[in-house]
C-alpha atoms as a PDB file:
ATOM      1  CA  UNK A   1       0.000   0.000   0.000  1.00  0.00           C
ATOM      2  CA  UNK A   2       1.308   3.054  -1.163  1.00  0.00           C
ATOM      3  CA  UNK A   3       1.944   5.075   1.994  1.00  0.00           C
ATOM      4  CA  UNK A   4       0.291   8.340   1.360  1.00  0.00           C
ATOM      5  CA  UNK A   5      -2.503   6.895   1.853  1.00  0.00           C
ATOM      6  CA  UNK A   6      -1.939   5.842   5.617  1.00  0.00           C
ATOM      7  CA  UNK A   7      -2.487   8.062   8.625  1.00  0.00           C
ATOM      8  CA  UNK A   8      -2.901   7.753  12.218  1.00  0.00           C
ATOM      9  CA  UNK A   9      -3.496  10.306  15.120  1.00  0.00           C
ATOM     10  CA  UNK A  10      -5.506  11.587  18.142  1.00  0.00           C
ATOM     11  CA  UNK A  11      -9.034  12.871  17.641  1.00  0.00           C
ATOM     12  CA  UNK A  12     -12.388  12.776  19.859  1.00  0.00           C
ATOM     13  CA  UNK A  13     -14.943  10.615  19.132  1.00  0.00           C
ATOM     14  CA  UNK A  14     -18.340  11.500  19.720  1.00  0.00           C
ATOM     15  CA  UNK A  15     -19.838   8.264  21.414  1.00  0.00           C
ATOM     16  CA  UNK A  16     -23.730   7.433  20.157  1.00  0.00           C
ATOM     17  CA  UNK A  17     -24.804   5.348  23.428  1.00  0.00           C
ATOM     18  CA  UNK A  18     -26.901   6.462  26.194  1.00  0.00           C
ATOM     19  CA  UNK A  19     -29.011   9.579  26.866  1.00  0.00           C
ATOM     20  CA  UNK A  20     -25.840  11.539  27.398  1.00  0.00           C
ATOM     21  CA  UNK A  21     -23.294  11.615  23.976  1.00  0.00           C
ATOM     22  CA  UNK A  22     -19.822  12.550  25.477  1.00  0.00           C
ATOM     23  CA  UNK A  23     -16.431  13.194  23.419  1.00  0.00           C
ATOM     24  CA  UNK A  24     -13.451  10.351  24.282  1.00  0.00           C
ATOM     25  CA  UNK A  25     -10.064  10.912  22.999  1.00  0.00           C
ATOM     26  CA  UNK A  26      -9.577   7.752  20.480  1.00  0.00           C
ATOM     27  CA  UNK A  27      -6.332   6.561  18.864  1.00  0.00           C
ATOM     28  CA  UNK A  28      -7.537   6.499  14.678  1.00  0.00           C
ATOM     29  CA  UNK A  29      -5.771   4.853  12.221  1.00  0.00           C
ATOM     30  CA  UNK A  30      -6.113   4.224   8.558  1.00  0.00           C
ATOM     31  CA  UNK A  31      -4.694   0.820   7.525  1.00  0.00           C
ATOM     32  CA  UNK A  32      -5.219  -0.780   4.430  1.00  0.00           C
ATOM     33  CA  UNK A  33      -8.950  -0.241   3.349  1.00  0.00           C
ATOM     34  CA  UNK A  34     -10.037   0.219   7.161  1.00  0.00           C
ATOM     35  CA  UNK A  35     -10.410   3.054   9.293  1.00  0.00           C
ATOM     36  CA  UNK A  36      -9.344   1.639  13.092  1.00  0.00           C
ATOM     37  CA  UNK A  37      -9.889   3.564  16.410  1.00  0.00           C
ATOM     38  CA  UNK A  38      -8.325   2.314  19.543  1.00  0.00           C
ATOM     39  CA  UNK A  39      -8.445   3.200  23.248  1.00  0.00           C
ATOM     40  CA  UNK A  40      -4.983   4.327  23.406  1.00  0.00           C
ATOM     41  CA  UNK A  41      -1.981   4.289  21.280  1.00  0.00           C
ATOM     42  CA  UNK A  42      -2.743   1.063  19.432  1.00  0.00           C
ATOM     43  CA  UNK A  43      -3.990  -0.897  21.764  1.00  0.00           C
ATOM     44  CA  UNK A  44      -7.504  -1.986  22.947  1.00  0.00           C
ATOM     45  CA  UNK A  45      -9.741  -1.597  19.954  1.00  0.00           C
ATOM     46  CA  UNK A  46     -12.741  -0.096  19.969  1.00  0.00           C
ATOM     47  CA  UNK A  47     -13.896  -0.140  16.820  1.00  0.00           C
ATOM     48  CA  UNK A  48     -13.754  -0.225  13.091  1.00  0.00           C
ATOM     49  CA  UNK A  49     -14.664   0.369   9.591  1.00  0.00           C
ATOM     50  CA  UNK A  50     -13.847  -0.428   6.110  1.00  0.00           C
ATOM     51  CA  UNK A  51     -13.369   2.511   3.902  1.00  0.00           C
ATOM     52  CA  UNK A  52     -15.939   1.418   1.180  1.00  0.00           C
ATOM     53  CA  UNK A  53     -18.486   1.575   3.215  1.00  0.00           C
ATOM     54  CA  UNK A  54     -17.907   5.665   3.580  1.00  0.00           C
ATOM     55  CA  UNK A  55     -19.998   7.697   2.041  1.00  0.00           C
ATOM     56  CA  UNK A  56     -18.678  11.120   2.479  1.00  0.00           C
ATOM     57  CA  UNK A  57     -16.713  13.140   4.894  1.00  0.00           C
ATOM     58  CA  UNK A  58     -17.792  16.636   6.311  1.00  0.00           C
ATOM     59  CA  UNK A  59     -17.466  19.615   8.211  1.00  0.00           C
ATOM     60  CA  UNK A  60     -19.131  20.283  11.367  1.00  0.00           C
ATOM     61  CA  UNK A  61     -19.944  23.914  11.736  1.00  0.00           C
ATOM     62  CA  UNK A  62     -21.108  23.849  15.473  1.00  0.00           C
ATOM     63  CA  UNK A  63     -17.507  22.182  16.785  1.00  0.00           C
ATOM     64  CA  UNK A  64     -14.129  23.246  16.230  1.00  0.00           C
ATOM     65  CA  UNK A  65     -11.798  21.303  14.389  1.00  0.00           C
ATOM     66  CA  UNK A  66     -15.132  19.025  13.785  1.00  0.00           C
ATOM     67  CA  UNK A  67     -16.102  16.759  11.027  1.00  0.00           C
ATOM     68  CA  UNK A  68     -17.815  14.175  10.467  1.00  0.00           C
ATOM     69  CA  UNK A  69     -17.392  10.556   8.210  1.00  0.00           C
ATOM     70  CA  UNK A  70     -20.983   9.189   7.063  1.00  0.00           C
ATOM     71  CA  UNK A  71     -20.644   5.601   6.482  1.00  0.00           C
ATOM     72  CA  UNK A  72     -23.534   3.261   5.554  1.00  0.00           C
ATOM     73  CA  UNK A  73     -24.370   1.916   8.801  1.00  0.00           C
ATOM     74  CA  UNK A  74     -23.156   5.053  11.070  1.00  0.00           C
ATOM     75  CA  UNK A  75     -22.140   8.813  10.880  1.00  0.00           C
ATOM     76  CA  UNK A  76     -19.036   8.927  13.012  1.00  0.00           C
ATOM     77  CA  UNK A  77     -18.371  13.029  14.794  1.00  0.00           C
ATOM     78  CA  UNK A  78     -14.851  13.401  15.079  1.00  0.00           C
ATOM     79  CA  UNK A  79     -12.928  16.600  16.277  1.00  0.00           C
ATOM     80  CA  UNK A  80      -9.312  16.925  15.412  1.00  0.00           C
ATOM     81  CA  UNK A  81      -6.623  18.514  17.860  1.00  0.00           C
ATOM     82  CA  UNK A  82      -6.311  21.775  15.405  1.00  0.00           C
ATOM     83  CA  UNK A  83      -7.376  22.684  12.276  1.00  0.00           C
ATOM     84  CA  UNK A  84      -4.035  21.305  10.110  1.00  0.00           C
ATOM     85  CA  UNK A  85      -5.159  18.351  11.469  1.00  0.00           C
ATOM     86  CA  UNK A  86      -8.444  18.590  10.646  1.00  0.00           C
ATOM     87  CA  UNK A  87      -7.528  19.005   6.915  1.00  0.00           C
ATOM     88  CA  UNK A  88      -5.425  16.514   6.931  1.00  0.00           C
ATOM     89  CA  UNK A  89      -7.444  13.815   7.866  1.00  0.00           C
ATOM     90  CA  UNK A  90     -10.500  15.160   5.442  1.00  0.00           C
ATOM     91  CA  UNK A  91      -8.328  15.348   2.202  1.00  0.00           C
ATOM     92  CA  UNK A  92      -6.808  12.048   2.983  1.00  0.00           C
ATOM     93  CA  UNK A  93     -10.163  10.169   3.735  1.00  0.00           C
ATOM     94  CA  UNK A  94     -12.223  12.188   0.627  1.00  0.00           C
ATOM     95  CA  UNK A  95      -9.235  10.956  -1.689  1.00  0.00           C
ATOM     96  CA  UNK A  96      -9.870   7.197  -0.323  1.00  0.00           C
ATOM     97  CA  UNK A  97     -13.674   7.611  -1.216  1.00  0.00           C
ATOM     98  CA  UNK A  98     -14.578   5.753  -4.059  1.00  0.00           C
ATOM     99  CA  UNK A  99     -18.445   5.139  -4.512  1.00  0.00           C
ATOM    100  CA  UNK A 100     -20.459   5.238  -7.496  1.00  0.00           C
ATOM    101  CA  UNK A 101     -22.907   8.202  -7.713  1.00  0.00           C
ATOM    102  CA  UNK A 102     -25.935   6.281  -8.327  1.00  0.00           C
ATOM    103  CA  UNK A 103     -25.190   3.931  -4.864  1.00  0.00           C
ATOM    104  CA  UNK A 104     -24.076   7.412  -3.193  1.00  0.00           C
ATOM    105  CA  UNK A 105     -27.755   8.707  -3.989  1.00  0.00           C
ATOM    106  CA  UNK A 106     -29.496   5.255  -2.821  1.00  0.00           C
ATOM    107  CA  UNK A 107     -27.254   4.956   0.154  1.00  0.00           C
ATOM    108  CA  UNK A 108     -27.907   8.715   1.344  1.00  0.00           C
ATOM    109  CA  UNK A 109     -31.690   7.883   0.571  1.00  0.00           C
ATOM    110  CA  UNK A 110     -31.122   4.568   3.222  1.00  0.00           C
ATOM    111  CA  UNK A 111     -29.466   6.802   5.625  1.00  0.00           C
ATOM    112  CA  UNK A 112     -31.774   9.636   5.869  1.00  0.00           C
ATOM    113  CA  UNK A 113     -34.822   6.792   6.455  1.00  0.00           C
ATOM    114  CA  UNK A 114     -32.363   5.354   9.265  1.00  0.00           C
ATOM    115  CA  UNK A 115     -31.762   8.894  10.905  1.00  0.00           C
ATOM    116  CA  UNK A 116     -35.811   9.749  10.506  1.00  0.00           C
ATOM    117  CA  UNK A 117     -36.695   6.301  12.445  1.00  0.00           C
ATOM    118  CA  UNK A 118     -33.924   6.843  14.812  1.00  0.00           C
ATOM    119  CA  UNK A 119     -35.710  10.356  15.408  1.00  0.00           C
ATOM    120  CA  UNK A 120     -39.224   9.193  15.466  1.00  0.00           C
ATOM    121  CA  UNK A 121     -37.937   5.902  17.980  1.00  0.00           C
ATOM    122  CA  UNK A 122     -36.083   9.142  20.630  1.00  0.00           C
ATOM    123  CA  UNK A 123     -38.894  11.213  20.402  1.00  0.00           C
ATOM    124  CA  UNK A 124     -41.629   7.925  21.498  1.00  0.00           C
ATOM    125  CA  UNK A 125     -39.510   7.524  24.037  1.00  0.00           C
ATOM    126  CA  UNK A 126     -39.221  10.797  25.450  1.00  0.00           C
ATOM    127  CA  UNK A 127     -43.126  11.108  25.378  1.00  0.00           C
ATOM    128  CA  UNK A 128     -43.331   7.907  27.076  1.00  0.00           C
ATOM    129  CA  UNK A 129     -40.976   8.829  29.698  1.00  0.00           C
ATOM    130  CA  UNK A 130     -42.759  12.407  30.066  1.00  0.00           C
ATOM    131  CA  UNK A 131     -46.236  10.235  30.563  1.00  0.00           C
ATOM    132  CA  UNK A 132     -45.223   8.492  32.446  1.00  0.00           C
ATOM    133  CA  UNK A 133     -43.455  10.892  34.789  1.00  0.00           C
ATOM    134  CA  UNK A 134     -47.062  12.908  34.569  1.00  0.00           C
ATOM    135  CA  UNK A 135     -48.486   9.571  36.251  1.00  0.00           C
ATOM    136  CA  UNK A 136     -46.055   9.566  38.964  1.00  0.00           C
ATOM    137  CA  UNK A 137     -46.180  13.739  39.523  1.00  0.00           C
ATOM    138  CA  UNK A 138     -42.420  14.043  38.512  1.00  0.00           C
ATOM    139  CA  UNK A 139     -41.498  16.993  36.148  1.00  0.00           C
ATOM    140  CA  UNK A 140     -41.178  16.240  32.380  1.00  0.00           C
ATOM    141  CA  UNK A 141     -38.124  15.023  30.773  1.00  0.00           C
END
């Protein structure tokens, strides 16, 4: 593998479980046709990701240094240390992109049903924890 095409570094993570989404520093590396994150330096791993399934890669406006890789199955929120970083890690990832417009459109299609049900599944929730909080005389959530 040609070896401008491998990177690793620091960045935050954005975690997706539980009511509360906190930021945890995550070891990321780009091996191969994977994207790897690790607890620390290369060791315990978290997670990963082959880099066909991304679909793009993005700025976050609300979050310094932010940005964000939408894969089929997940849209990952990462912040980078500074913004050299930042750029870095975008042009590297949007030159590894390689999907065919046609599946791009489909996929984004797939992903904004996933994100309305996710929405739709949050917001029964909430309105079944505020009911039932109403039953109990507890303040709304």
């Amino acid at each position: 593998m040609n070896e401008d095409f491998s990177m690793s570094g620091w960045l935050k993570k954005k975690g997706e479980k539980g009511l509360i989404k906190t930021w945890k520093l995550r070891w990321f590396l780009i091996r191969e046709d994977r994207i790897l994150y690790f607890e620390r330096e290369n060791f315990n791993q978290k997670g990963q990701f082959p880099l066909s399934q991304v679909l793009c890669v993005d700025t976050l406006q609300d979050v310094s240094c932010g940005f964000s890789i939408v894969t089929t199955g997940r849209t990952y929120l990462l912040q980078a240390m500074n913004e050299n970083e930042k750029k870095k890690w975008v042009q590297l990832l949007e030159r590894r992109i390689s999907v065919d417009p046609s599946e791009l459109i489909r996929l984004k299609r797939e992903h904004d049903l996933k994100k309305q049900m996710m929405d739709f599944e949050y917001n029964e929730t909430i309105t079944t924890l505020n009911a039932i909080h109403q039953k109990e005389g507890d303040i709304e959530v």
